[in-house]
N, C-alpha and C. Protein backbone atom coordinates (compact mmCIF):
# COMPACT_ATOMS: atom_id res chain seq x y z
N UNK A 1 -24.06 50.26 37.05
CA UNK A 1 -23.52 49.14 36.33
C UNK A 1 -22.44 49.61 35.38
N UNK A 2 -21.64 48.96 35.41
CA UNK A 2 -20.50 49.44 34.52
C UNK A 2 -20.22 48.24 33.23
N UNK A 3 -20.18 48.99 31.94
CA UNK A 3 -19.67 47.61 30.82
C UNK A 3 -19.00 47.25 31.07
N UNK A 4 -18.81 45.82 30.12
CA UNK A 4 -17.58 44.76 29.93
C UNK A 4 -16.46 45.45 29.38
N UNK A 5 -15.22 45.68 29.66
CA UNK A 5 -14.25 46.49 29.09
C UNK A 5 -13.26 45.29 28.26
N UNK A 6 -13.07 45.17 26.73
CA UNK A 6 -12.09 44.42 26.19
C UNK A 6 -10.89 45.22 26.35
N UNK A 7 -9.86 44.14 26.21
CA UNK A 7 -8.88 44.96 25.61
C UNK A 7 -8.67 45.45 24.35
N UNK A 8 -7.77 46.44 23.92
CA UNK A 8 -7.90 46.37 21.88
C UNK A 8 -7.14 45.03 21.53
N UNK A 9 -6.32 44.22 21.88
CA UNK A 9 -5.36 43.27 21.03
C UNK A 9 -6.48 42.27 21.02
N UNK A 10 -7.66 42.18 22.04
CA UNK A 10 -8.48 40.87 22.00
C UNK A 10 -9.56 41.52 21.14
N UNK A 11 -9.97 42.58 20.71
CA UNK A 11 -10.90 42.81 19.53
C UNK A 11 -10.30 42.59 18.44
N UNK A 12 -8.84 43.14 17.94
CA UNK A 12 -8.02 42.31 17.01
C UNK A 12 -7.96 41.38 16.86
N UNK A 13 -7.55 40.66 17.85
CA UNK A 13 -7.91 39.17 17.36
C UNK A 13 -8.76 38.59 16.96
N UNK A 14 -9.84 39.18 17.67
CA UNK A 14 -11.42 38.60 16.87
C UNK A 14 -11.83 39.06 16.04
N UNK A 15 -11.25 39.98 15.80
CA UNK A 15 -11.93 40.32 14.02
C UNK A 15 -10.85 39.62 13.38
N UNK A 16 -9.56 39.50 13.17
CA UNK A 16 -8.84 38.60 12.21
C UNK A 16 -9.60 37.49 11.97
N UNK A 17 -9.69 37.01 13.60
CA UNK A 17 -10.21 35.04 13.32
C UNK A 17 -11.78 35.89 12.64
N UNK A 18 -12.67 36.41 12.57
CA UNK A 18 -13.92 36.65 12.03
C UNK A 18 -13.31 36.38 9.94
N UNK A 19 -12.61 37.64 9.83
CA UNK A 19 -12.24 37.40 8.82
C UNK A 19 -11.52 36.03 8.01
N UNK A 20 -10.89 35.65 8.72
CA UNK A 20 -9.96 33.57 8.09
C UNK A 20 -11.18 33.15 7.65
N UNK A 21 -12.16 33.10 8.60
CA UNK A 21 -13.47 32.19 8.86
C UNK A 21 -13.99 32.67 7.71
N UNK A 22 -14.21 34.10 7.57
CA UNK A 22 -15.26 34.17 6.30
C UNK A 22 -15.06 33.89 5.03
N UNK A 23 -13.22 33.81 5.20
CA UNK A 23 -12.64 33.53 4.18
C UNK A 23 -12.67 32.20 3.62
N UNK A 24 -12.66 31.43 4.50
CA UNK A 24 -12.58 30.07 4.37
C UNK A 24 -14.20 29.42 3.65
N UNK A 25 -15.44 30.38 4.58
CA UNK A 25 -16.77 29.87 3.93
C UNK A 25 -16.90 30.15 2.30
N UNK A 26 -16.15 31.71 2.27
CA UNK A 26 -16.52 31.67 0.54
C UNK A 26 -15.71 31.08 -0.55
N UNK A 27 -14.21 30.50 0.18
CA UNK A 27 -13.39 29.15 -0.45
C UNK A 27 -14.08 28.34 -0.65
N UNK A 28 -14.91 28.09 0.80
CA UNK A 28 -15.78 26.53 0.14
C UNK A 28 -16.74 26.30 -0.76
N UNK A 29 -17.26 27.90 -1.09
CA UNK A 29 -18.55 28.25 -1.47
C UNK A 29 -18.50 28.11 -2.94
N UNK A 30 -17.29 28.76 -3.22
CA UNK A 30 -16.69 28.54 -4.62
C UNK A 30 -16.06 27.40 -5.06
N UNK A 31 -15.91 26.70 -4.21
CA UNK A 31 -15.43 25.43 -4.88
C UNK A 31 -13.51 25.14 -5.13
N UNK A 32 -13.51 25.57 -4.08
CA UNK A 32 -11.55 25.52 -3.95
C UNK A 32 -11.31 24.75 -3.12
N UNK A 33 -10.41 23.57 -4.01
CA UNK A 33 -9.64 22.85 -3.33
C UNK A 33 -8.33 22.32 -3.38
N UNK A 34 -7.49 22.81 -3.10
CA UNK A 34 -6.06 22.72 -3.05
C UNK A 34 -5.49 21.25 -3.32
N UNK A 35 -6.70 20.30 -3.17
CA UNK A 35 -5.89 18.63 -3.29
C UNK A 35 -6.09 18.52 -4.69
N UNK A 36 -7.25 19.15 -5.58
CA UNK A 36 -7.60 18.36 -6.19
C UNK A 36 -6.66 18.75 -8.06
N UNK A 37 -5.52 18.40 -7.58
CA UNK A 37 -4.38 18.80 -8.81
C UNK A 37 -5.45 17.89 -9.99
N UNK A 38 -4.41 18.06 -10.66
CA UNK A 38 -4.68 17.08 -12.25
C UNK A 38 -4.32 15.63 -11.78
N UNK A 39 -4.50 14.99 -12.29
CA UNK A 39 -4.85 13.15 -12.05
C UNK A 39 -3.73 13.21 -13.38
N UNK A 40 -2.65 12.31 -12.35
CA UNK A 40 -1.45 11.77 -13.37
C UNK A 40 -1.64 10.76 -14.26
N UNK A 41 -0.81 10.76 -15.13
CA UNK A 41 -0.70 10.36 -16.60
C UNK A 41 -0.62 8.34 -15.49
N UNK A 42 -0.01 8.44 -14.86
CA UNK A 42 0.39 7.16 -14.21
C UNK A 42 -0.96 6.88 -13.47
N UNK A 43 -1.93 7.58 -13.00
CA UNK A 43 -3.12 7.30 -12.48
C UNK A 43 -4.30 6.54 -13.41
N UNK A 44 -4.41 7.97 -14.46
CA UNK A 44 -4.97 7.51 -15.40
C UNK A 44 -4.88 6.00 -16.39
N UNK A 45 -3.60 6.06 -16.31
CA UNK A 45 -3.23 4.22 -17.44
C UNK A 45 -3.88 3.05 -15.73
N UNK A 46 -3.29 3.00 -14.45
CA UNK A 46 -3.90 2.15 -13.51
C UNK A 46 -5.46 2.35 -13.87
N UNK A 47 -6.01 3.08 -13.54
CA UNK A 47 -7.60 3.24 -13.82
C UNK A 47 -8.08 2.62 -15.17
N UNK A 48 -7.69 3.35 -15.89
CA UNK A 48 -8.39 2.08 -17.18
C UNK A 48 -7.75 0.75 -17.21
N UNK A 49 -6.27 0.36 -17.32
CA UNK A 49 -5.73 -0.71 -17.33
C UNK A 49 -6.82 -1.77 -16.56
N UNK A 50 -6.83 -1.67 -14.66
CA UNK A 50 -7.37 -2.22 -14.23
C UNK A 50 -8.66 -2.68 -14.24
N UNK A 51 -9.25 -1.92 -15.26
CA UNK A 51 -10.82 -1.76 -15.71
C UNK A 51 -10.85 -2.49 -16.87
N UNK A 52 -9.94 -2.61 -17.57
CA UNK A 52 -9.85 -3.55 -18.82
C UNK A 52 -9.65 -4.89 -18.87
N UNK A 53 -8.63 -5.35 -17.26
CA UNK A 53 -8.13 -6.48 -17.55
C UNK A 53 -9.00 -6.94 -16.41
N UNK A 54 -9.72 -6.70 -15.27
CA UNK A 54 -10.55 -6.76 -14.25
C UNK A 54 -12.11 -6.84 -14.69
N UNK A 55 -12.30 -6.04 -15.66
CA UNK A 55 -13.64 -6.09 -15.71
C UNK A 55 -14.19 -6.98 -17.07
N UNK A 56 -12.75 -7.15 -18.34
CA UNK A 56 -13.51 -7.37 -19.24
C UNK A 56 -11.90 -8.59 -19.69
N UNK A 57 -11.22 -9.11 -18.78
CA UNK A 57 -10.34 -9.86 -18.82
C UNK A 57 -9.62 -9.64 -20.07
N UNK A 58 -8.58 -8.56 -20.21
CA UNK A 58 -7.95 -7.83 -21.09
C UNK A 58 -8.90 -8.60 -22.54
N UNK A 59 -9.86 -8.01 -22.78
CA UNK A 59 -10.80 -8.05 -23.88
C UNK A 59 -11.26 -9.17 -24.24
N UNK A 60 -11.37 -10.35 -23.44
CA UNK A 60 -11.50 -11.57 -24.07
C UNK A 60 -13.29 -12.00 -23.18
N UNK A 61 -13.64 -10.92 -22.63
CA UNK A 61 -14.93 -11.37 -22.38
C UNK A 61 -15.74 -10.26 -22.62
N UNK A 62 -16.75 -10.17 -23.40
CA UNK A 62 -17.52 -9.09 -24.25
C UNK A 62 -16.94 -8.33 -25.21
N UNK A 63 -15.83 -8.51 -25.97
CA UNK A 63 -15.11 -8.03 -26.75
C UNK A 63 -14.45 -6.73 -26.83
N UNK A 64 -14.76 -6.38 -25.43
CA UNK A 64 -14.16 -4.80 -25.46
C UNK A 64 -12.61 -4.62 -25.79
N UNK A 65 -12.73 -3.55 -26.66
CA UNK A 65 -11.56 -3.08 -26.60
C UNK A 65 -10.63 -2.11 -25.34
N UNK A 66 -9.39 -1.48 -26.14
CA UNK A 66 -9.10 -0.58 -25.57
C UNK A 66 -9.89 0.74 -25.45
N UNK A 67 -9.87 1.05 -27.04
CA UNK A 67 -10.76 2.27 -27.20
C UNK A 67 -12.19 2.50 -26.61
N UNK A 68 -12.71 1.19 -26.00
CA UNK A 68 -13.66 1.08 -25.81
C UNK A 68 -13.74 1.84 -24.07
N UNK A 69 -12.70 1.68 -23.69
CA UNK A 69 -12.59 1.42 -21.64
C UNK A 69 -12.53 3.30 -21.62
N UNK A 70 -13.58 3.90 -20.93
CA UNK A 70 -13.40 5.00 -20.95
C UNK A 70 -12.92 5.77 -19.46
N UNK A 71 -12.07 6.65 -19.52
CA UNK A 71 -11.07 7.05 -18.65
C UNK A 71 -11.65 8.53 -17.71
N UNK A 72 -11.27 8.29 -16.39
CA UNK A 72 -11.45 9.90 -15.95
C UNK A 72 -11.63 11.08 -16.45
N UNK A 73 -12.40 12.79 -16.36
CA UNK A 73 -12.38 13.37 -17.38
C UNK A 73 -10.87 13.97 -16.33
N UNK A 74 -10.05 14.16 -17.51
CA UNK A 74 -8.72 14.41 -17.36
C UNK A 74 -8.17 16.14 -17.77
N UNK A 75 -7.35 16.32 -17.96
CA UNK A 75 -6.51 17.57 -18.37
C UNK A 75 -5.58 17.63 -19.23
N UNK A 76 -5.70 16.39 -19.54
CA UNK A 76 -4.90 16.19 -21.11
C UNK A 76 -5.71 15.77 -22.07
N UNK A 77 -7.10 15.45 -22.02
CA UNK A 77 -7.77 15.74 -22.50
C UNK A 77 -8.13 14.28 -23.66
N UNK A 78 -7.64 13.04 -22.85
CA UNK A 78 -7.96 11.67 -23.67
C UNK A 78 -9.52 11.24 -22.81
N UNK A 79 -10.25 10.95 -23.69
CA UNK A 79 -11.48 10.28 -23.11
C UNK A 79 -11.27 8.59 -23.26
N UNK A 80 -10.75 7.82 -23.69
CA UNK A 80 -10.74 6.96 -23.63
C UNK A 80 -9.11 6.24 -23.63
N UNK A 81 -9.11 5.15 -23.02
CA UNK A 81 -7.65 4.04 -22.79
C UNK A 81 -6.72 4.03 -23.81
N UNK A 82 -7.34 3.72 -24.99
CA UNK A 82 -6.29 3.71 -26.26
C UNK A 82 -5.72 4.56 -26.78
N UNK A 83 -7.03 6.07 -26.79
CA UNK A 83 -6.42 7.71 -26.90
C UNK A 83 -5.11 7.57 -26.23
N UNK A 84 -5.08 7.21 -25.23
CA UNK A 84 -3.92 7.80 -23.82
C UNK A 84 -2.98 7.04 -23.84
N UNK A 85 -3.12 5.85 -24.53
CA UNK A 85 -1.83 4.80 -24.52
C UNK A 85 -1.07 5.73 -26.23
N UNK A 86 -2.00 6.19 -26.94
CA UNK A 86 -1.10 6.20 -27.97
C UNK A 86 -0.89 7.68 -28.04
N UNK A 87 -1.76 8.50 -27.45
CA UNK A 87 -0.74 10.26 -26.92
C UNK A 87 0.31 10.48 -26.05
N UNK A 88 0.29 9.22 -24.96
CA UNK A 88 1.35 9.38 -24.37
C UNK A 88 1.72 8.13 -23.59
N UNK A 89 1.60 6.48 -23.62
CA UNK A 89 2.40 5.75 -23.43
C UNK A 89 2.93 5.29 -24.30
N UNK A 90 3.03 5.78 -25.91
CA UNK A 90 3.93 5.36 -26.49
C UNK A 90 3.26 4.04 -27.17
N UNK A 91 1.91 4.03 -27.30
CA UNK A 91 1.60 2.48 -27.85
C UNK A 91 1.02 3.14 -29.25
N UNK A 92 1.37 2.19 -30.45
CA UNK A 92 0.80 2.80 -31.70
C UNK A 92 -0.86 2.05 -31.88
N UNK A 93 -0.63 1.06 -31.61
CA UNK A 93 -2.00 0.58 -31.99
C UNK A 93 -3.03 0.01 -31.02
N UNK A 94 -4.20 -1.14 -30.64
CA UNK A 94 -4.30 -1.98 -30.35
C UNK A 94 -3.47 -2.56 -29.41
N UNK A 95 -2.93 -3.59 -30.39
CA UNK A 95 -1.96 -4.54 -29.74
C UNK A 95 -1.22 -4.06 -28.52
N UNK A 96 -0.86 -2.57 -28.99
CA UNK A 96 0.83 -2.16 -28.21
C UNK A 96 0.06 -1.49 -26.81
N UNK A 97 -1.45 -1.29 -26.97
CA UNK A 97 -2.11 -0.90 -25.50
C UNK A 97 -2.27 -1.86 -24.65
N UNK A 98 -2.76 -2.69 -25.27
CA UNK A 98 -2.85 -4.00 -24.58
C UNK A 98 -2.04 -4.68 -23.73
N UNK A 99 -0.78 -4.42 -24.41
CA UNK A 99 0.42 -4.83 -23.60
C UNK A 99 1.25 -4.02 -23.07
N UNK A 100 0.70 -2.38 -22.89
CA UNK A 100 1.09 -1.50 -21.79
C UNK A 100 0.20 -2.31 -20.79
N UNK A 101 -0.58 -2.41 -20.65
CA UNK A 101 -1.36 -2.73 -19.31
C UNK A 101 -0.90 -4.14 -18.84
N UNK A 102 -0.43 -4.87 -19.90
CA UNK A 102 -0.22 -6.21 -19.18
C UNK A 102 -0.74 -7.27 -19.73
N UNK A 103 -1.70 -7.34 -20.80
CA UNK A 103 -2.79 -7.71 -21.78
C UNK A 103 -1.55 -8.63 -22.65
N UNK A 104 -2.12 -10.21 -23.07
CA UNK A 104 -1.11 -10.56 -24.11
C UNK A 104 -1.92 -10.83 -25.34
């Protein structure tokens, strides 16, 4: 009986693809994922906005506020709607969040 004879370029190859593969299990293993960037400043205001004026009819049903509508955990580091309207849409108070989102 005589062995199976490979060639060398087809044991190369199979150890590369061995290696991608193992590479890829301990990517997943660790928790890498290439999609999951930071959640934009423009994501974040839709997400609460729509949660404010959808869920609590821009504050006129259960009295919620802005400050109240709490937001994705983010990378800029606002936990709540009003934080984020007045670190970075430019709203000073209340009022001026309210009517970033659309709120009169």
């Amino acid at each position: 009986m005589k062995g199976i004879e490979l060639p060398v370029n087809v044991l190369v190859i199979v150890a590369i693809a061995v290696i991608v593969l193992l590479g890829i299990v301990v990517l997943y293993f660790i928790g890498f994922n290439p999609f999951s960037g930071s959640i934009s400043l423009t994501s974040l205001k839709n997400t609460g906005c729509s949660n404010f004026s959808l869920n609590f009819d821009c504050g006129r049903r259960g009295g919620m506020t802005t400050g109240g509508i709490v937001i994705p955990t983010n990378s800029y580091g606002y936990t709540n709607l009003l934080a984020l309207c007045q670190g970075q849409l430019g709203a000073a108070d209340e009022a001026a969040c309210r009517q970033v989102c659309g709120c009169s």
